[in-house]
Protein backbone atom coordinates (compact mmCIF):
# COMPACT_ATOMS: atom_id res chain seq x y z
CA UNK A 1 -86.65 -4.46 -7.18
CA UNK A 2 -85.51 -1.55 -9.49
CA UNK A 3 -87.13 0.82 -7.68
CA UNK A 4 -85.22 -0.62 -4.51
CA UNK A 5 -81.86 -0.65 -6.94
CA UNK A 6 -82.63 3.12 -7.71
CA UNK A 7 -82.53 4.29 -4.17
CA UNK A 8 -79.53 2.36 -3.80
CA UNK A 9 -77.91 4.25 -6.33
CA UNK A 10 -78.62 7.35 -5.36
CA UNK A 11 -78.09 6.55 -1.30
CA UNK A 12 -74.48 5.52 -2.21
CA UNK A 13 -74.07 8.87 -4.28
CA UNK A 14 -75.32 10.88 -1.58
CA UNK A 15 -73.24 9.56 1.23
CA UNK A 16 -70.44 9.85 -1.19
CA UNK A 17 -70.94 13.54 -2.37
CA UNK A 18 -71.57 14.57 1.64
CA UNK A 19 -68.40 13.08 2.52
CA UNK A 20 -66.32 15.31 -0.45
CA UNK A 21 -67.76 18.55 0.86
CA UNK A 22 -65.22 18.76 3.37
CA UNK A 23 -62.90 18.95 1.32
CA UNK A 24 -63.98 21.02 -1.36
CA UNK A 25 -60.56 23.03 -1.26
CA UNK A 26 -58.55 19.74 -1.32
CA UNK A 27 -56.05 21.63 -3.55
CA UNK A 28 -55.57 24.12 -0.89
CA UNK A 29 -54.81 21.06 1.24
CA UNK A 30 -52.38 19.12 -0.80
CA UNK A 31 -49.40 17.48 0.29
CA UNK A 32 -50.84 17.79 3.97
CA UNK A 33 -52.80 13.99 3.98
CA UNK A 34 -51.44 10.86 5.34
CA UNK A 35 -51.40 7.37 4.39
CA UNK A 36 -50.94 8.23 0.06
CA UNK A 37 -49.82 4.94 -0.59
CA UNK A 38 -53.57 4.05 -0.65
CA UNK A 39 -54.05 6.58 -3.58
CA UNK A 40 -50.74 4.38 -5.72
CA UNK A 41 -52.92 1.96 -8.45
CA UNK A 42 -52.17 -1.34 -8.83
CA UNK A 43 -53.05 -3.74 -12.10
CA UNK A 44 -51.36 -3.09 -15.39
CA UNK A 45 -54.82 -3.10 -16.99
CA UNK A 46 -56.70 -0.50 -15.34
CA UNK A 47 -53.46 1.78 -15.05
CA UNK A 48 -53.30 1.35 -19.15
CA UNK A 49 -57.23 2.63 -19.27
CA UNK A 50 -55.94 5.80 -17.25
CA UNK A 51 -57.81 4.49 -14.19
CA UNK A 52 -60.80 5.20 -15.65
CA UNK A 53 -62.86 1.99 -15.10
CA UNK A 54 -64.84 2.31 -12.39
CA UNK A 55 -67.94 1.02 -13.84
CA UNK A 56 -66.35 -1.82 -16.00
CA UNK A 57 -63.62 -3.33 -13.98
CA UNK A 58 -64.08 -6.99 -12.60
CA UNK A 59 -62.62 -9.91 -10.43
CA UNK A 60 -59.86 -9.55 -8.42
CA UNK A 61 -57.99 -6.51 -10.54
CA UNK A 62 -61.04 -4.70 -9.08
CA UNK A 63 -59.96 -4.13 -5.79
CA UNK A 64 -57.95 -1.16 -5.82
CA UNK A 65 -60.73 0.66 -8.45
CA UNK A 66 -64.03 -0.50 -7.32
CA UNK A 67 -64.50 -3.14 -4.44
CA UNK A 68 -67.70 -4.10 -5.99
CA UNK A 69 -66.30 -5.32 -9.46
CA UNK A 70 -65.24 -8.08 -7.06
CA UNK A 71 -68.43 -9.75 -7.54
CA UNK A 72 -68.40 -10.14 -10.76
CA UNK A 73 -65.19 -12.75 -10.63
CA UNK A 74 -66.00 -15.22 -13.91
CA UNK A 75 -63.96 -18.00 -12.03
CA UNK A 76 -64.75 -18.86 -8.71
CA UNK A 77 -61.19 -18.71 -6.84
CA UNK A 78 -58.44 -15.95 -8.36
CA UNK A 79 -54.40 -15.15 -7.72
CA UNK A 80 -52.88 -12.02 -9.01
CA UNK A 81 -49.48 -10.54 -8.45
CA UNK A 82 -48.59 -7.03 -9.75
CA UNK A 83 -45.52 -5.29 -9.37
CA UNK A 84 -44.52 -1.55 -10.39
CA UNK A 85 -41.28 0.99 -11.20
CA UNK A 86 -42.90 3.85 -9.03
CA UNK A 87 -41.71 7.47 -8.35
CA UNK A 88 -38.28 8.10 -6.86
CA UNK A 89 -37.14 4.46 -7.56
CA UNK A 90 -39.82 3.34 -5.25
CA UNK A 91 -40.74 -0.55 -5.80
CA UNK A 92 -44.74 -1.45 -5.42
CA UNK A 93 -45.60 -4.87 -4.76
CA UNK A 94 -49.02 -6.31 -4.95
CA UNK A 95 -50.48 -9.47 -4.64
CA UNK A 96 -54.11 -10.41 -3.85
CA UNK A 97 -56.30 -13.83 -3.65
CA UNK A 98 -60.16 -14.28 -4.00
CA UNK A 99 -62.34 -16.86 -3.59
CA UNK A 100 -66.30 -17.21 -4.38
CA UNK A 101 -68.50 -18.49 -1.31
CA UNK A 102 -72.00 -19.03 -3.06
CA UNK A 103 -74.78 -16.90 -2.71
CA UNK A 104 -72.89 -15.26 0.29
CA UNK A 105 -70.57 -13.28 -2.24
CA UNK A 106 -66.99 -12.80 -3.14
CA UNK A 107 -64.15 -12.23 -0.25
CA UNK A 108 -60.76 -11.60 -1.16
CA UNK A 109 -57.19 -10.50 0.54
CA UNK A 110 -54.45 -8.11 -0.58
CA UNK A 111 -51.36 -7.03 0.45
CA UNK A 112 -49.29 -3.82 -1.34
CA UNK A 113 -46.26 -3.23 0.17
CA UNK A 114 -43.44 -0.47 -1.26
CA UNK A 115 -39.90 -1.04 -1.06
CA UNK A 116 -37.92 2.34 -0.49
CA UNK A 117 -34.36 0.30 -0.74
CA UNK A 118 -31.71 1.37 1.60
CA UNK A 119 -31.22 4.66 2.72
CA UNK A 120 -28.80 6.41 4.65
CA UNK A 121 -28.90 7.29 8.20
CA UNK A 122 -28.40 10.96 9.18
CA UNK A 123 -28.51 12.73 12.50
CA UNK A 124 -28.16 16.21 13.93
CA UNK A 125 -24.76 15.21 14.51
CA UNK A 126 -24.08 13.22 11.94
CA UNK A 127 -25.96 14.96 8.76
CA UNK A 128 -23.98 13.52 6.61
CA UNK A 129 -24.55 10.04 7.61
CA UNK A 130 -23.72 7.47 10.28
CA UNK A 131 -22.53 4.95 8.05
CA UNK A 132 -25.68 2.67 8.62
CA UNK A 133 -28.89 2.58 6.70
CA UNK A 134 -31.91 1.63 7.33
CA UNK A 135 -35.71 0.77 4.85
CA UNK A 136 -38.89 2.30 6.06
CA UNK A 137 -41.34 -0.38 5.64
CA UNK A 138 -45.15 0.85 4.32
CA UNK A 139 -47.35 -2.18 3.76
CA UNK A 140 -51.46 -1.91 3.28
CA UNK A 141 -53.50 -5.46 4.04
CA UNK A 142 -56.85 -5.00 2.47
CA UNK A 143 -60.01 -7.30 3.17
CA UNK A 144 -62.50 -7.17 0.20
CA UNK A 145 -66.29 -8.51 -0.37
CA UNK A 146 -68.30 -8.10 -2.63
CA UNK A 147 -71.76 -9.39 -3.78
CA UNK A 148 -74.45 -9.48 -6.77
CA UNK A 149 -77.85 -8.10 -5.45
CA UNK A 150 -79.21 -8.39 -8.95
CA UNK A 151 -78.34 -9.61 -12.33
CA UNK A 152 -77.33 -6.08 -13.10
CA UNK A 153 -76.58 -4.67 -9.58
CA UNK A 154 -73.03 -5.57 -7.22
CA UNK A 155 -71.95 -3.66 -4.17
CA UNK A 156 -68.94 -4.38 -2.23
CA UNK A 157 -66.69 -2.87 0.53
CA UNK A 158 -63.36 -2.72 1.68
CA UNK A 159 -60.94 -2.95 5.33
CA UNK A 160 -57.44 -1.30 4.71
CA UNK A 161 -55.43 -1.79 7.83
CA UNK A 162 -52.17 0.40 6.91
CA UNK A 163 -48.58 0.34 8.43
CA UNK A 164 -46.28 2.88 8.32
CA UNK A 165 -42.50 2.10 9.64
CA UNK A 166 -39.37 4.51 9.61
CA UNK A 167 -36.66 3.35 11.86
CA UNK A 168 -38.06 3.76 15.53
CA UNK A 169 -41.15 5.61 14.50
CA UNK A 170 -44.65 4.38 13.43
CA UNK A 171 -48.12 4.71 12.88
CA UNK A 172 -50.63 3.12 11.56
CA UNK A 173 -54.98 3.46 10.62
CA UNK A 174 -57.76 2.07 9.59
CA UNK A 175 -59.75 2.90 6.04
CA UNK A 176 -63.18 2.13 4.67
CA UNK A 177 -64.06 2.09 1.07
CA UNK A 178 -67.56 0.93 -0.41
CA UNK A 179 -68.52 1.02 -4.42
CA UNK A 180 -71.56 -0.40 -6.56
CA UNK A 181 -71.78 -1.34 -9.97
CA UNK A 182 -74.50 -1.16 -12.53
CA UNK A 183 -74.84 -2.57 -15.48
CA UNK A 184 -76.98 -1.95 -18.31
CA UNK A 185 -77.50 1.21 -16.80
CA UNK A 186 -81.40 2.57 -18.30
CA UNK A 187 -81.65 -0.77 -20.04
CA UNK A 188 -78.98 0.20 -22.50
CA UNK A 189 -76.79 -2.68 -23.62
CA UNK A 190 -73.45 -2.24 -22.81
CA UNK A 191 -73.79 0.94 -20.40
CA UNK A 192 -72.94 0.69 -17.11
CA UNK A 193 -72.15 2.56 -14.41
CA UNK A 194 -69.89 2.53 -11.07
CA UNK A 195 -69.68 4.98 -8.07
CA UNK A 196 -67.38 4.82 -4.90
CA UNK A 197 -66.30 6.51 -2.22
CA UNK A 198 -62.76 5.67 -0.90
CA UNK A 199 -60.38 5.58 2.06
CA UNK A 200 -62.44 7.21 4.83
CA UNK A 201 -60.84 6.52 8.05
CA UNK A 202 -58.76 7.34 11.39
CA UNK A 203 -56.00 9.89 11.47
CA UNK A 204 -52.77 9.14 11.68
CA UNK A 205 -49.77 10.05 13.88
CA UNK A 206 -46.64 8.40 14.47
CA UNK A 207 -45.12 7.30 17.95
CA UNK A 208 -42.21 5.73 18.83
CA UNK A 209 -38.72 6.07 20.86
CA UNK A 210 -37.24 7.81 17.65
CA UNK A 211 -39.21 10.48 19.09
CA UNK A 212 -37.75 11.18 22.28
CA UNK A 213 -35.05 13.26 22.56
CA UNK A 214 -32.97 14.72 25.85
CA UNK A 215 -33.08 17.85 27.73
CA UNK A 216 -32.89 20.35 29.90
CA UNK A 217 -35.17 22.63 31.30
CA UNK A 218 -33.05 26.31 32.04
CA UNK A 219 -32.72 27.50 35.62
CA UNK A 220 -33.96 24.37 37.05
CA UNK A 221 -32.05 22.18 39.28
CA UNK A 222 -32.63 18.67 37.45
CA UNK A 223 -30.42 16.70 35.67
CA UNK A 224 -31.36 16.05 31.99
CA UNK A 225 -34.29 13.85 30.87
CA UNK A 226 -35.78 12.17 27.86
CA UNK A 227 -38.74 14.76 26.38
CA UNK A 228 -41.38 13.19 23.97
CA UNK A 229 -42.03 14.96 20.68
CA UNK A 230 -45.19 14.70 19.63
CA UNK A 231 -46.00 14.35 15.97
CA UNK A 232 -49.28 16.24 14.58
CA UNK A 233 -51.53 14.09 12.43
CA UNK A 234 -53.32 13.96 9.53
CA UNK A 235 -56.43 12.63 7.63
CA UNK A 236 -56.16 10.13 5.19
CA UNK A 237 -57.00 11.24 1.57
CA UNK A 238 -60.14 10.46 0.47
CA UNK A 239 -61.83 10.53 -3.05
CA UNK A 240 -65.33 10.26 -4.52
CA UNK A 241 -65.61 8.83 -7.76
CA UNK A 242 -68.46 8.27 -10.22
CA UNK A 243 -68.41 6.68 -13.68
CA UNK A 244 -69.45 5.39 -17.07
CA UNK A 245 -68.33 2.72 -19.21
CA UNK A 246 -69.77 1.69 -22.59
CA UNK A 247 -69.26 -2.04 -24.42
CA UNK A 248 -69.40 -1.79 -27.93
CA UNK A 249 -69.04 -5.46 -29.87
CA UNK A 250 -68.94 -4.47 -34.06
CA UNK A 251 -68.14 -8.75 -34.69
CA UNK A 252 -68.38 -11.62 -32.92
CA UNK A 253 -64.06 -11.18 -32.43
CA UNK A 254 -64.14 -7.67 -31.89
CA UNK A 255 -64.80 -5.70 -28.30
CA UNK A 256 -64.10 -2.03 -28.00
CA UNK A 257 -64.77 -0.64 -24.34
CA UNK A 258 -64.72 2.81 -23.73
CA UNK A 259 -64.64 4.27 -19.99
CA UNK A 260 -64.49 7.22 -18.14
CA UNK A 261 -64.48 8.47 -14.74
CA UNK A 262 -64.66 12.21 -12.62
CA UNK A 263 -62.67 11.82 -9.13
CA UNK A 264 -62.97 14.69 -6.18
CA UNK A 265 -59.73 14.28 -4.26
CA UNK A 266 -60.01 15.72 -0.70
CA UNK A 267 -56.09 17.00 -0.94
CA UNK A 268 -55.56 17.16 -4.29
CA UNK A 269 -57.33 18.85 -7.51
CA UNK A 270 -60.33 17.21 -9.32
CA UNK A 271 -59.61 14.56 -12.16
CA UNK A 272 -61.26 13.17 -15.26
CA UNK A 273 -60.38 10.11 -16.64
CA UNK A 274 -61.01 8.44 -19.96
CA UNK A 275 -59.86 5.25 -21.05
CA UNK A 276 -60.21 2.51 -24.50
CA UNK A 277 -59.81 -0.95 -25.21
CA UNK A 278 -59.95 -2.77 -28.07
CA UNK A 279 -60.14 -6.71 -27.34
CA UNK A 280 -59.88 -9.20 -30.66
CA UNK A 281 -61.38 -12.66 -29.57
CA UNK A 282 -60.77 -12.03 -26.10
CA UNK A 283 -56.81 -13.02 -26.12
CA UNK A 284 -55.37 -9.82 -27.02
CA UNK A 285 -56.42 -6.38 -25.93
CA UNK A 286 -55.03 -2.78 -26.47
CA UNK A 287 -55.16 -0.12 -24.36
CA UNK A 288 -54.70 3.51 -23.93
CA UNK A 289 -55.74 6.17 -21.21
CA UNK A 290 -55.91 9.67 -19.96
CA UNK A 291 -55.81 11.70 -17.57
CA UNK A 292 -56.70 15.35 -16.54
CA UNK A 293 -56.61 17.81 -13.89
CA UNK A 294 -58.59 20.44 -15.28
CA UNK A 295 -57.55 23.01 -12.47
CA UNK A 296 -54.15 22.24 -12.25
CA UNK A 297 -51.45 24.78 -12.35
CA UNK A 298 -47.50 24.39 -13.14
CA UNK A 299 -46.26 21.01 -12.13
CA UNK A 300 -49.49 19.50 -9.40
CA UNK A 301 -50.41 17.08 -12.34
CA UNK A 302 -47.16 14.30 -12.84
CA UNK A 303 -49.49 12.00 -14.74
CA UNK A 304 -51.26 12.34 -18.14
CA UNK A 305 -51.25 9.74 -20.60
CA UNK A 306 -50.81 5.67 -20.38
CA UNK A 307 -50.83 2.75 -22.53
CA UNK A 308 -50.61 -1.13 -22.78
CA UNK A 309 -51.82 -4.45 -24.08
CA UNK A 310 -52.82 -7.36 -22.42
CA UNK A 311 -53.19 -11.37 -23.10
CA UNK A 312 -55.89 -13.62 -22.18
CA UNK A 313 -55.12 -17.76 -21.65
CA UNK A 314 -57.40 -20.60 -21.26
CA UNK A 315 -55.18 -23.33 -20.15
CA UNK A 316 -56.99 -26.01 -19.05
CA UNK A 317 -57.31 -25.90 -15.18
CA UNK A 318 -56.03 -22.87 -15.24
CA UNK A 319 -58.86 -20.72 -16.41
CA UNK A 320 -58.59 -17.01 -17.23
CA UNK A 321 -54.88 -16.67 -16.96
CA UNK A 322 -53.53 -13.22 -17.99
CA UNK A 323 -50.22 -11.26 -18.18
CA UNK A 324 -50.73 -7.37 -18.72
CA UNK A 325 -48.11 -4.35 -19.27
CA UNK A 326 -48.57 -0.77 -18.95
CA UNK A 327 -46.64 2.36 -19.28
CA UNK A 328 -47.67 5.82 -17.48
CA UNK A 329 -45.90 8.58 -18.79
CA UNK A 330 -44.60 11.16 -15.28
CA UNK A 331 -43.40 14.83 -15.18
CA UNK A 332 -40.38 15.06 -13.58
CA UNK A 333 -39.86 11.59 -12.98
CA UNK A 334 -39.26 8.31 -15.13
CA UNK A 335 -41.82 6.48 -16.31
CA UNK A 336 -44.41 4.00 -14.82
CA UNK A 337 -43.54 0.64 -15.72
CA UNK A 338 -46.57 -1.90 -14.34
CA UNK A 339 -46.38 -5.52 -14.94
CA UNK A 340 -49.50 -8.15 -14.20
CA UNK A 341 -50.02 -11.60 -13.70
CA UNK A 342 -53.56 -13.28 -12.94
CA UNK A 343 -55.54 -16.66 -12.68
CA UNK A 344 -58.32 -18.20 -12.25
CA UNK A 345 -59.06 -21.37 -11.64
């Protein structure tokens, strides 16, 4: 069975590192990909660890970080609802629910939608507005399952199905992500390990009657018609990540947890990502996290450092309840502030 879990390991790796040689010069391609709200993070925890926990997240706040944390869910059904002060006064709202089907493994549904607000209307006759507005709507519904092969060994996958809506004019795709998890990683205690390749799927393009527009063809005896333009596409932007975490535990009411992560962005430069958390009697946890784009020039990286806390309930029924807060410092722009509710029951 190790030897089996091995090849796993390094099957996953390989698919993952074949499928970032395309795009080797993502940062010659950035700004050109499609579908980025897949790339936004959701869960106040993992965004205060500086998104480094690949190898050490688990239960439903997995999702967005590594599908295959999903199977290691310590309750068997989970609700969590996240919500975010993004870029540009952008609103993200996430919610997800899991549930635990025996030995078949761990399913689980999210949505993340973001909430633009009302903007303006402008033509090419009217570019300084009609007087109407209008909100794009951008929504991603995510199918998740995960599963335990092994005491130490979880894979799982996940089905994005994204939307994107501006007036008249949409399009929409398909992504794939898969990710294992490995714990005690060379039968050190506390070491573990996570790897996954993310959001590899269809192109998109939008369509729509907001793309029409009328005509007429010179020297032609025709009256004017309705001429479709058609939009280009685009990939979606897909990363490779691999990572360590370590568990340290000094006293029976003490926990530190250290992580860290390298990510190869397809459209973007490379990142490493470190991440701590100190836990006292698992009910209250500190975090902090960082994060760096080692090739970056001028103003490509908007995010660096992060922080936040957590708390941890047992209330009864109501098993594993918690409510966590971070802050994500941004160049240019105001601040991330993420907000988290979970439960288990």
């Amino acid at each position: 069975m190790m030897r089996h879990s091995y090849r796993l390991i390094l099957t996953l790796a390989a698919l993952c590192l074949s499928s970032g040689q395309a795009g080797a010069d993502g940062q010659n391609r950035a700004g050109t990909a499609a579908g980025m709200e897949l790339l936004i993070p959701v869960g106040a925890r993992d965004m205060a660890l500086g998104g480094a926990s690949i190898a050490t997240t688990a239960g439903i706040e997995a999702l967005h970080w590594n599908p295959a944390g999903l199977a290691r869910s310590k309750t068997g059904a989970n609700l969590i609802f996240s919500t975010m002060s993004y870029l540009a006064d952008i609103r993200v709202n996430y919610v997800a629910t899991s549930a635990r089907f025996g030995q078949l493994g761990n399913l689980a549904l999210s949505l993340k939608t973001l909430d633009f607000g009302e903007i303006p209307i402008t033509t090419e006759t009217a570019p300084d507005g009609t007087g109407g507005t209008f909100s794009p709507t951008f929504f991603t519904l995510g199918v998740t399952y995960g599963r335990a092969l092994t005491d130490r060994i979880s894979v799982g996958s996940t089905l994005h199905y994204l939307v994107n809506r501006i007036e008249r004019a949409d399009a929409t795709s398909t992504a794939f992500s898969a990710g294992l998890q490995y714990a005690n990683l060379g039968s050190v205690d506390g070491l573990d390990m996570g790897v996954a390749v993310k959001h590899i799927g269809t192109r998109m393009q939008f369509d729509g009657p907001a793309l029409l527009r009328s005509g007429q063809v010179d020297q032609v005896r025709r009256p004017g018609a309705l001429y479709k333009v058609e939009a280009s596409s685009a990939d979606l932007p897909s990363t490779f990540e691999i990572g360590l975490g370590y568990r340290y535990t000094p006293g029976t009411s003490n926990q530190v947890n250290m992580s860290s992560i390298f990510q190869h962005n397809n459209f973007s430069r490379d990142q490493w990502k470190l991440g701590a958390e100190y836990m006292y009697s698992d009910f209250f946890a500190l975090r902090g996290g960082f994060d760096y784009a080692p090739d970056a020039q001028g103003d490509e990286q908007i995010f660096s450092t992060s922080f936040g806390f957590g708390l941890n309930m047992d209330l009864g029924t109501l098993k594993d309840v918690r409510v966590d807060y971070a802050y994500t410092s941004a160049d240019l722009f105001d601040a991330l502030n993420t907000f988290t509710f979970q439960m288990g029951f």
